[in-house]
Protein backbone atom coordinates (compact mmCIF):
# COMPACT_ATOMS: atom_id res chain seq x y z
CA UNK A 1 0.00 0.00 0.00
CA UNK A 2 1.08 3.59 -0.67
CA UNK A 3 1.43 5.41 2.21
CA UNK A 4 0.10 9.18 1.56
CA UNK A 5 0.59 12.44 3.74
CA UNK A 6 -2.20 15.18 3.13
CA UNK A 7 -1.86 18.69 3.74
CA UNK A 8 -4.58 21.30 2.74
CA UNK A 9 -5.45 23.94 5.52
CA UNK A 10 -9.23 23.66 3.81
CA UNK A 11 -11.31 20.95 5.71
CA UNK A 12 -13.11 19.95 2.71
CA UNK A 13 -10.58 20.06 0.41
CA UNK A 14 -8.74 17.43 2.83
CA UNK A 15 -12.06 15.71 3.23
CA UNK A 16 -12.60 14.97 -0.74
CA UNK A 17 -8.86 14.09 -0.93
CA UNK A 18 -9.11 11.52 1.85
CA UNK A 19 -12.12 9.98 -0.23
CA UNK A 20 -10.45 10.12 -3.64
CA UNK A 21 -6.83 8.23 -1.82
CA UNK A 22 -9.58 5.55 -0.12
CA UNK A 23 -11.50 4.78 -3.15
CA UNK A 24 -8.00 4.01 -5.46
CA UNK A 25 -7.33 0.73 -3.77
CA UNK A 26 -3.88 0.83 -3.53
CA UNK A 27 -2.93 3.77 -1.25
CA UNK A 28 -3.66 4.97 2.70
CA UNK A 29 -3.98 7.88 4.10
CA UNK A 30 -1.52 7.78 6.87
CA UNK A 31 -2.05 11.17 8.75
CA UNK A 32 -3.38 14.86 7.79
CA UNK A 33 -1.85 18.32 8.21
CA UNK A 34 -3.80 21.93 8.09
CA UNK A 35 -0.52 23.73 8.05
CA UNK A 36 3.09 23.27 7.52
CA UNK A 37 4.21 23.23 11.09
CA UNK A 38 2.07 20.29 11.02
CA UNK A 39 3.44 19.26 8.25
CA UNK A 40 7.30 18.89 9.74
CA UNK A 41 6.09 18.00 13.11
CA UNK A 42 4.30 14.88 12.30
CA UNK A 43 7.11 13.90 9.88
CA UNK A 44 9.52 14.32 12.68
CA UNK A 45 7.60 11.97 14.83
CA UNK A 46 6.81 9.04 12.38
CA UNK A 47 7.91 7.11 9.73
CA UNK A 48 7.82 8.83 7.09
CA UNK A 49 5.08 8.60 4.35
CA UNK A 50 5.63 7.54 0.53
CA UNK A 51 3.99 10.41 -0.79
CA UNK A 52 3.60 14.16 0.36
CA UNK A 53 0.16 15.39 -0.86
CA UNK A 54 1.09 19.51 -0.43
CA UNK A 55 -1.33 22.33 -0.92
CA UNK A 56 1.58 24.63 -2.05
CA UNK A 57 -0.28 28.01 -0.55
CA UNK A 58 -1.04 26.87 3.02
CA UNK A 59 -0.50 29.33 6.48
CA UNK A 60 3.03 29.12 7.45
CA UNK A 61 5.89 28.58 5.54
CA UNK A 62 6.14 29.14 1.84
CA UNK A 63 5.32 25.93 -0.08
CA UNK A 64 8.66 25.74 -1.62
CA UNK A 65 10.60 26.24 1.91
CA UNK A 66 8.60 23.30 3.03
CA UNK A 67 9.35 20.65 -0.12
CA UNK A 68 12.83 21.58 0.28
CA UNK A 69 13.07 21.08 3.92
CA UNK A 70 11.45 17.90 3.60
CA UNK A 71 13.78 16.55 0.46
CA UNK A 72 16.50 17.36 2.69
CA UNK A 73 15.18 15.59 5.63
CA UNK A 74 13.43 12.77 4.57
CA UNK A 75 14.96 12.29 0.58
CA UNK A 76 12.67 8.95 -0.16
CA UNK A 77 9.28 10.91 0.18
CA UNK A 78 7.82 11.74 -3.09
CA UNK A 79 6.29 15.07 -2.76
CA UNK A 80 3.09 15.68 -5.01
CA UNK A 81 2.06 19.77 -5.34
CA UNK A 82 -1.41 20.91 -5.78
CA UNK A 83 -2.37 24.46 -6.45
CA UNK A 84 -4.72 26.46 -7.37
CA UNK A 85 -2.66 28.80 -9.59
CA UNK A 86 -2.04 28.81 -13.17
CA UNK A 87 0.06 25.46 -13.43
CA UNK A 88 2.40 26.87 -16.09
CA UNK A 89 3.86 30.11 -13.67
CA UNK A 90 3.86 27.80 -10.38
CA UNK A 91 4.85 24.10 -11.31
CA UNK A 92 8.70 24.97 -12.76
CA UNK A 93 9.67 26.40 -9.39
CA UNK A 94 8.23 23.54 -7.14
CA UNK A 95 10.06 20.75 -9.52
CA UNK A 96 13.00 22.63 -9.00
CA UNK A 97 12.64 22.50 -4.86
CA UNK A 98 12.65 19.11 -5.28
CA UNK A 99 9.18 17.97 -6.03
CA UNK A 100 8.04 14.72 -7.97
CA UNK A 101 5.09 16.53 -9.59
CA UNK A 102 2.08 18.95 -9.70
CA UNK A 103 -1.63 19.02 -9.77
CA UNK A 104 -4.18 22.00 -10.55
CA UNK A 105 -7.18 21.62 -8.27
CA UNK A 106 -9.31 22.03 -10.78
CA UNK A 107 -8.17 18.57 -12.50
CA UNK A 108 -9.86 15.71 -12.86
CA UNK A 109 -10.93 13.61 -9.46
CA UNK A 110 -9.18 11.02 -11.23
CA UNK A 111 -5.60 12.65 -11.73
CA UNK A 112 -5.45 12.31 -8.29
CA UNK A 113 -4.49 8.75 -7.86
CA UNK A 114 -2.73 8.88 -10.71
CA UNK A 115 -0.31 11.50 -9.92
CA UNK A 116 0.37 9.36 -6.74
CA UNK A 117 1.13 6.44 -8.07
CA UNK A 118 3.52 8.13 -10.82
CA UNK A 119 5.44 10.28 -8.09
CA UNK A 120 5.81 7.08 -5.74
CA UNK A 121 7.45 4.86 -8.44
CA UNK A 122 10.07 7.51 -9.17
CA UNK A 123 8.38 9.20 -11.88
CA UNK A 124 7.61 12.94 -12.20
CA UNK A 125 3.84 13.96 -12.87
CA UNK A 126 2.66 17.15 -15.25
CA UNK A 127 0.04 17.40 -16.84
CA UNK A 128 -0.21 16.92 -20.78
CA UNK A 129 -0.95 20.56 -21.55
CA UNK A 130 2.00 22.00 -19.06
CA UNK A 131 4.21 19.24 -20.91
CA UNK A 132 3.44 20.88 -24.23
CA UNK A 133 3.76 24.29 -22.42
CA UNK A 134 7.60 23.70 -21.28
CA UNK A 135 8.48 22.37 -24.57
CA UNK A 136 7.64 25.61 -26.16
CA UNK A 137 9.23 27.60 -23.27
CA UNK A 138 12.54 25.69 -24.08
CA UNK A 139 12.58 26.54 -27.85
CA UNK A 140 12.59 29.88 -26.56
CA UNK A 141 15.53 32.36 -26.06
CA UNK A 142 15.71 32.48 -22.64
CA UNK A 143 14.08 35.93 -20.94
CA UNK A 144 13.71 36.76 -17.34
CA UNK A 145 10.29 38.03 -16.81
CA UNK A 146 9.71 40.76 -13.74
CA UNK A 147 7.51 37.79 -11.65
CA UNK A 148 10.55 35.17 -11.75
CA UNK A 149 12.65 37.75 -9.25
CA UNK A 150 9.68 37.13 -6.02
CA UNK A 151 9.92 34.70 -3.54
CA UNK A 152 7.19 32.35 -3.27
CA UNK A 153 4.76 34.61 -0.98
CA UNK A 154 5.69 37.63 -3.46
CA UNK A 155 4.56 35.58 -5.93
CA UNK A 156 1.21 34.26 -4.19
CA UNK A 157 0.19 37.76 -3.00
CA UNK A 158 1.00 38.94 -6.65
CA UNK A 159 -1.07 36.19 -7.72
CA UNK A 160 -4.10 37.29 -5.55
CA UNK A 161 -3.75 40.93 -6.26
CA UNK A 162 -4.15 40.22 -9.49
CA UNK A 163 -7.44 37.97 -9.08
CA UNK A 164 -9.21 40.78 -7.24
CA UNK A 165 -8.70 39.95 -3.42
CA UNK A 166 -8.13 43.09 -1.48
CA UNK A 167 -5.28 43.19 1.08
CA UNK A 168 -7.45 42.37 4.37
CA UNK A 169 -8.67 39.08 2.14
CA UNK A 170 -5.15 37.68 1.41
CA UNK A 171 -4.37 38.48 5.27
CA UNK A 172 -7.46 36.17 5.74
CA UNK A 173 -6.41 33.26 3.72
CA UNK A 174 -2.58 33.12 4.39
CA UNK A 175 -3.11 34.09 8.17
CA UNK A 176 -0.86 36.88 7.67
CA UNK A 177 -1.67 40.34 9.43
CA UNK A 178 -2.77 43.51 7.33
CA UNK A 179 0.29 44.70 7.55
CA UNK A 180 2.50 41.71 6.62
CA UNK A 181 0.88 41.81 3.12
CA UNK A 182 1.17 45.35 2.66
CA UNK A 183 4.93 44.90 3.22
CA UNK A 184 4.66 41.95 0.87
CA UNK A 185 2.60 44.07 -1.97
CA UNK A 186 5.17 46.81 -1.35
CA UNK A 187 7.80 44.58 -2.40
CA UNK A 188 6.47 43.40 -5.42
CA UNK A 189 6.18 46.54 -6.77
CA UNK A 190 9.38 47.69 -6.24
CA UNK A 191 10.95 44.38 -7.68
CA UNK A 192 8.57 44.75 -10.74
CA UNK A 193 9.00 48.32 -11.11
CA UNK A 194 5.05 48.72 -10.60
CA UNK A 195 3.26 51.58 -9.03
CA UNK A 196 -0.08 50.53 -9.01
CA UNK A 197 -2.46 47.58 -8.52
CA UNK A 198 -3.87 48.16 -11.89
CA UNK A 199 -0.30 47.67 -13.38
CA UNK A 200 -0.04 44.43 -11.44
CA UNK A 201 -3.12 43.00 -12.58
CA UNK A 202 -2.58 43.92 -16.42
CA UNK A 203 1.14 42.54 -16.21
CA UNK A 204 0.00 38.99 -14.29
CA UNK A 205 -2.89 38.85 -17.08
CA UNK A 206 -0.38 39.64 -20.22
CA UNK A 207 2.02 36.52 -18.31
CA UNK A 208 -1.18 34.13 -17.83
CA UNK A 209 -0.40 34.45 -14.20
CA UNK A 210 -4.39 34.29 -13.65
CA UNK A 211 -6.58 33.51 -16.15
């Protein structure tokens, strides 16, 4: 049996995912996390699991602090992304932390078990559109693009900026005080050269950074 870890901070999210790992067969969910303290304490306290199930945007730690602290510490766990962003801005920089693949949420149920089972025998999982997306970005000439410079919350509070959240929202959802994000928006303007929110938004639509 595969062993899986899930960690979504959304109880329903964790509840569907906890169906959709029962209902393959050949996996088990071994424990849950709402956060990625929870993450790296229950790894520290048990075997570890075959496969990582990560929501990459959870409270805490960036997602891509957390995959690389847990491919240094526990190098046979597969870890398995899944996001909500736009997979062809996010997925590059979690394989490059050290993850074994990525998942949009809005795939198929059935991608799910898939994924798992790809990522646990050693392969690497994308889906068949971002596939035919990195092949095009490699018969590019290489360009850095303004988002590539912003750490993973940068990018995430770019991200939801851009989709229309105000600043008290993302506080909300990444449990992150008014003024954190401010400090964070503040930052990706500078870095961008931006001034305004409106200028953010137009330059993460022109990117396909939301859709």
């Amino acid at each position: 049996m595969i062993r899986v870890l899930l960690a979504d901070d959304h109880p329903i999210v964790l509840k569907g995912l906890r169906q959709l790992v029962s209902e393959a067969g050949d996996m088990v969910v071994s424990a849950e996390a709402g956060d990625s303290t929870g993450v790296l304490r229950w790894l520290g306290a048990n075997p570890p699991p075959d496969v990582l199930v990560l929501d990459i945007n959870m409270p805490g730690r960036s997602g891509l602090d957390i995959i690389r602290d847990v491919k240094r510490s526990y190098p046979s766990v597969a870890v398995l992304i899944l996001s909500s962003h736009p997979e062809d801005q996010l997925a590059v920089r979690t394989l490059k932390a050290g993850a074994s693949g990525y998942l949009n949420k809005e795939s198929a149920p059935e991608q799910l078990a898939e994924a798992i089972r790809r990522v646990y025998s050693g392969g690497k999982y994308i889906s068949p559109a971002l596939a035919a997306t990195l092949v095009e970005t490699m018969q590019r000439p290489p360009a850095e693009l303004a988002h590539e410079s912003l750490s993973a919350r940068e990018y995430s509070v770019l991200v939801m900026i851009a989709g229309g959240k105000t600043v008290s929202e993302i506080a909300g959802e990444l449990c992150l005080s008014v003024k954190t994000v401010s400090t964070y928006r503040a930052r990706v303007l500078e870095k961008m050269s931006l001034r305004t929110n409106s200028e953010l938004t137009r330059y993460a639509f022109e990117n396909r950074l939301v859709t």
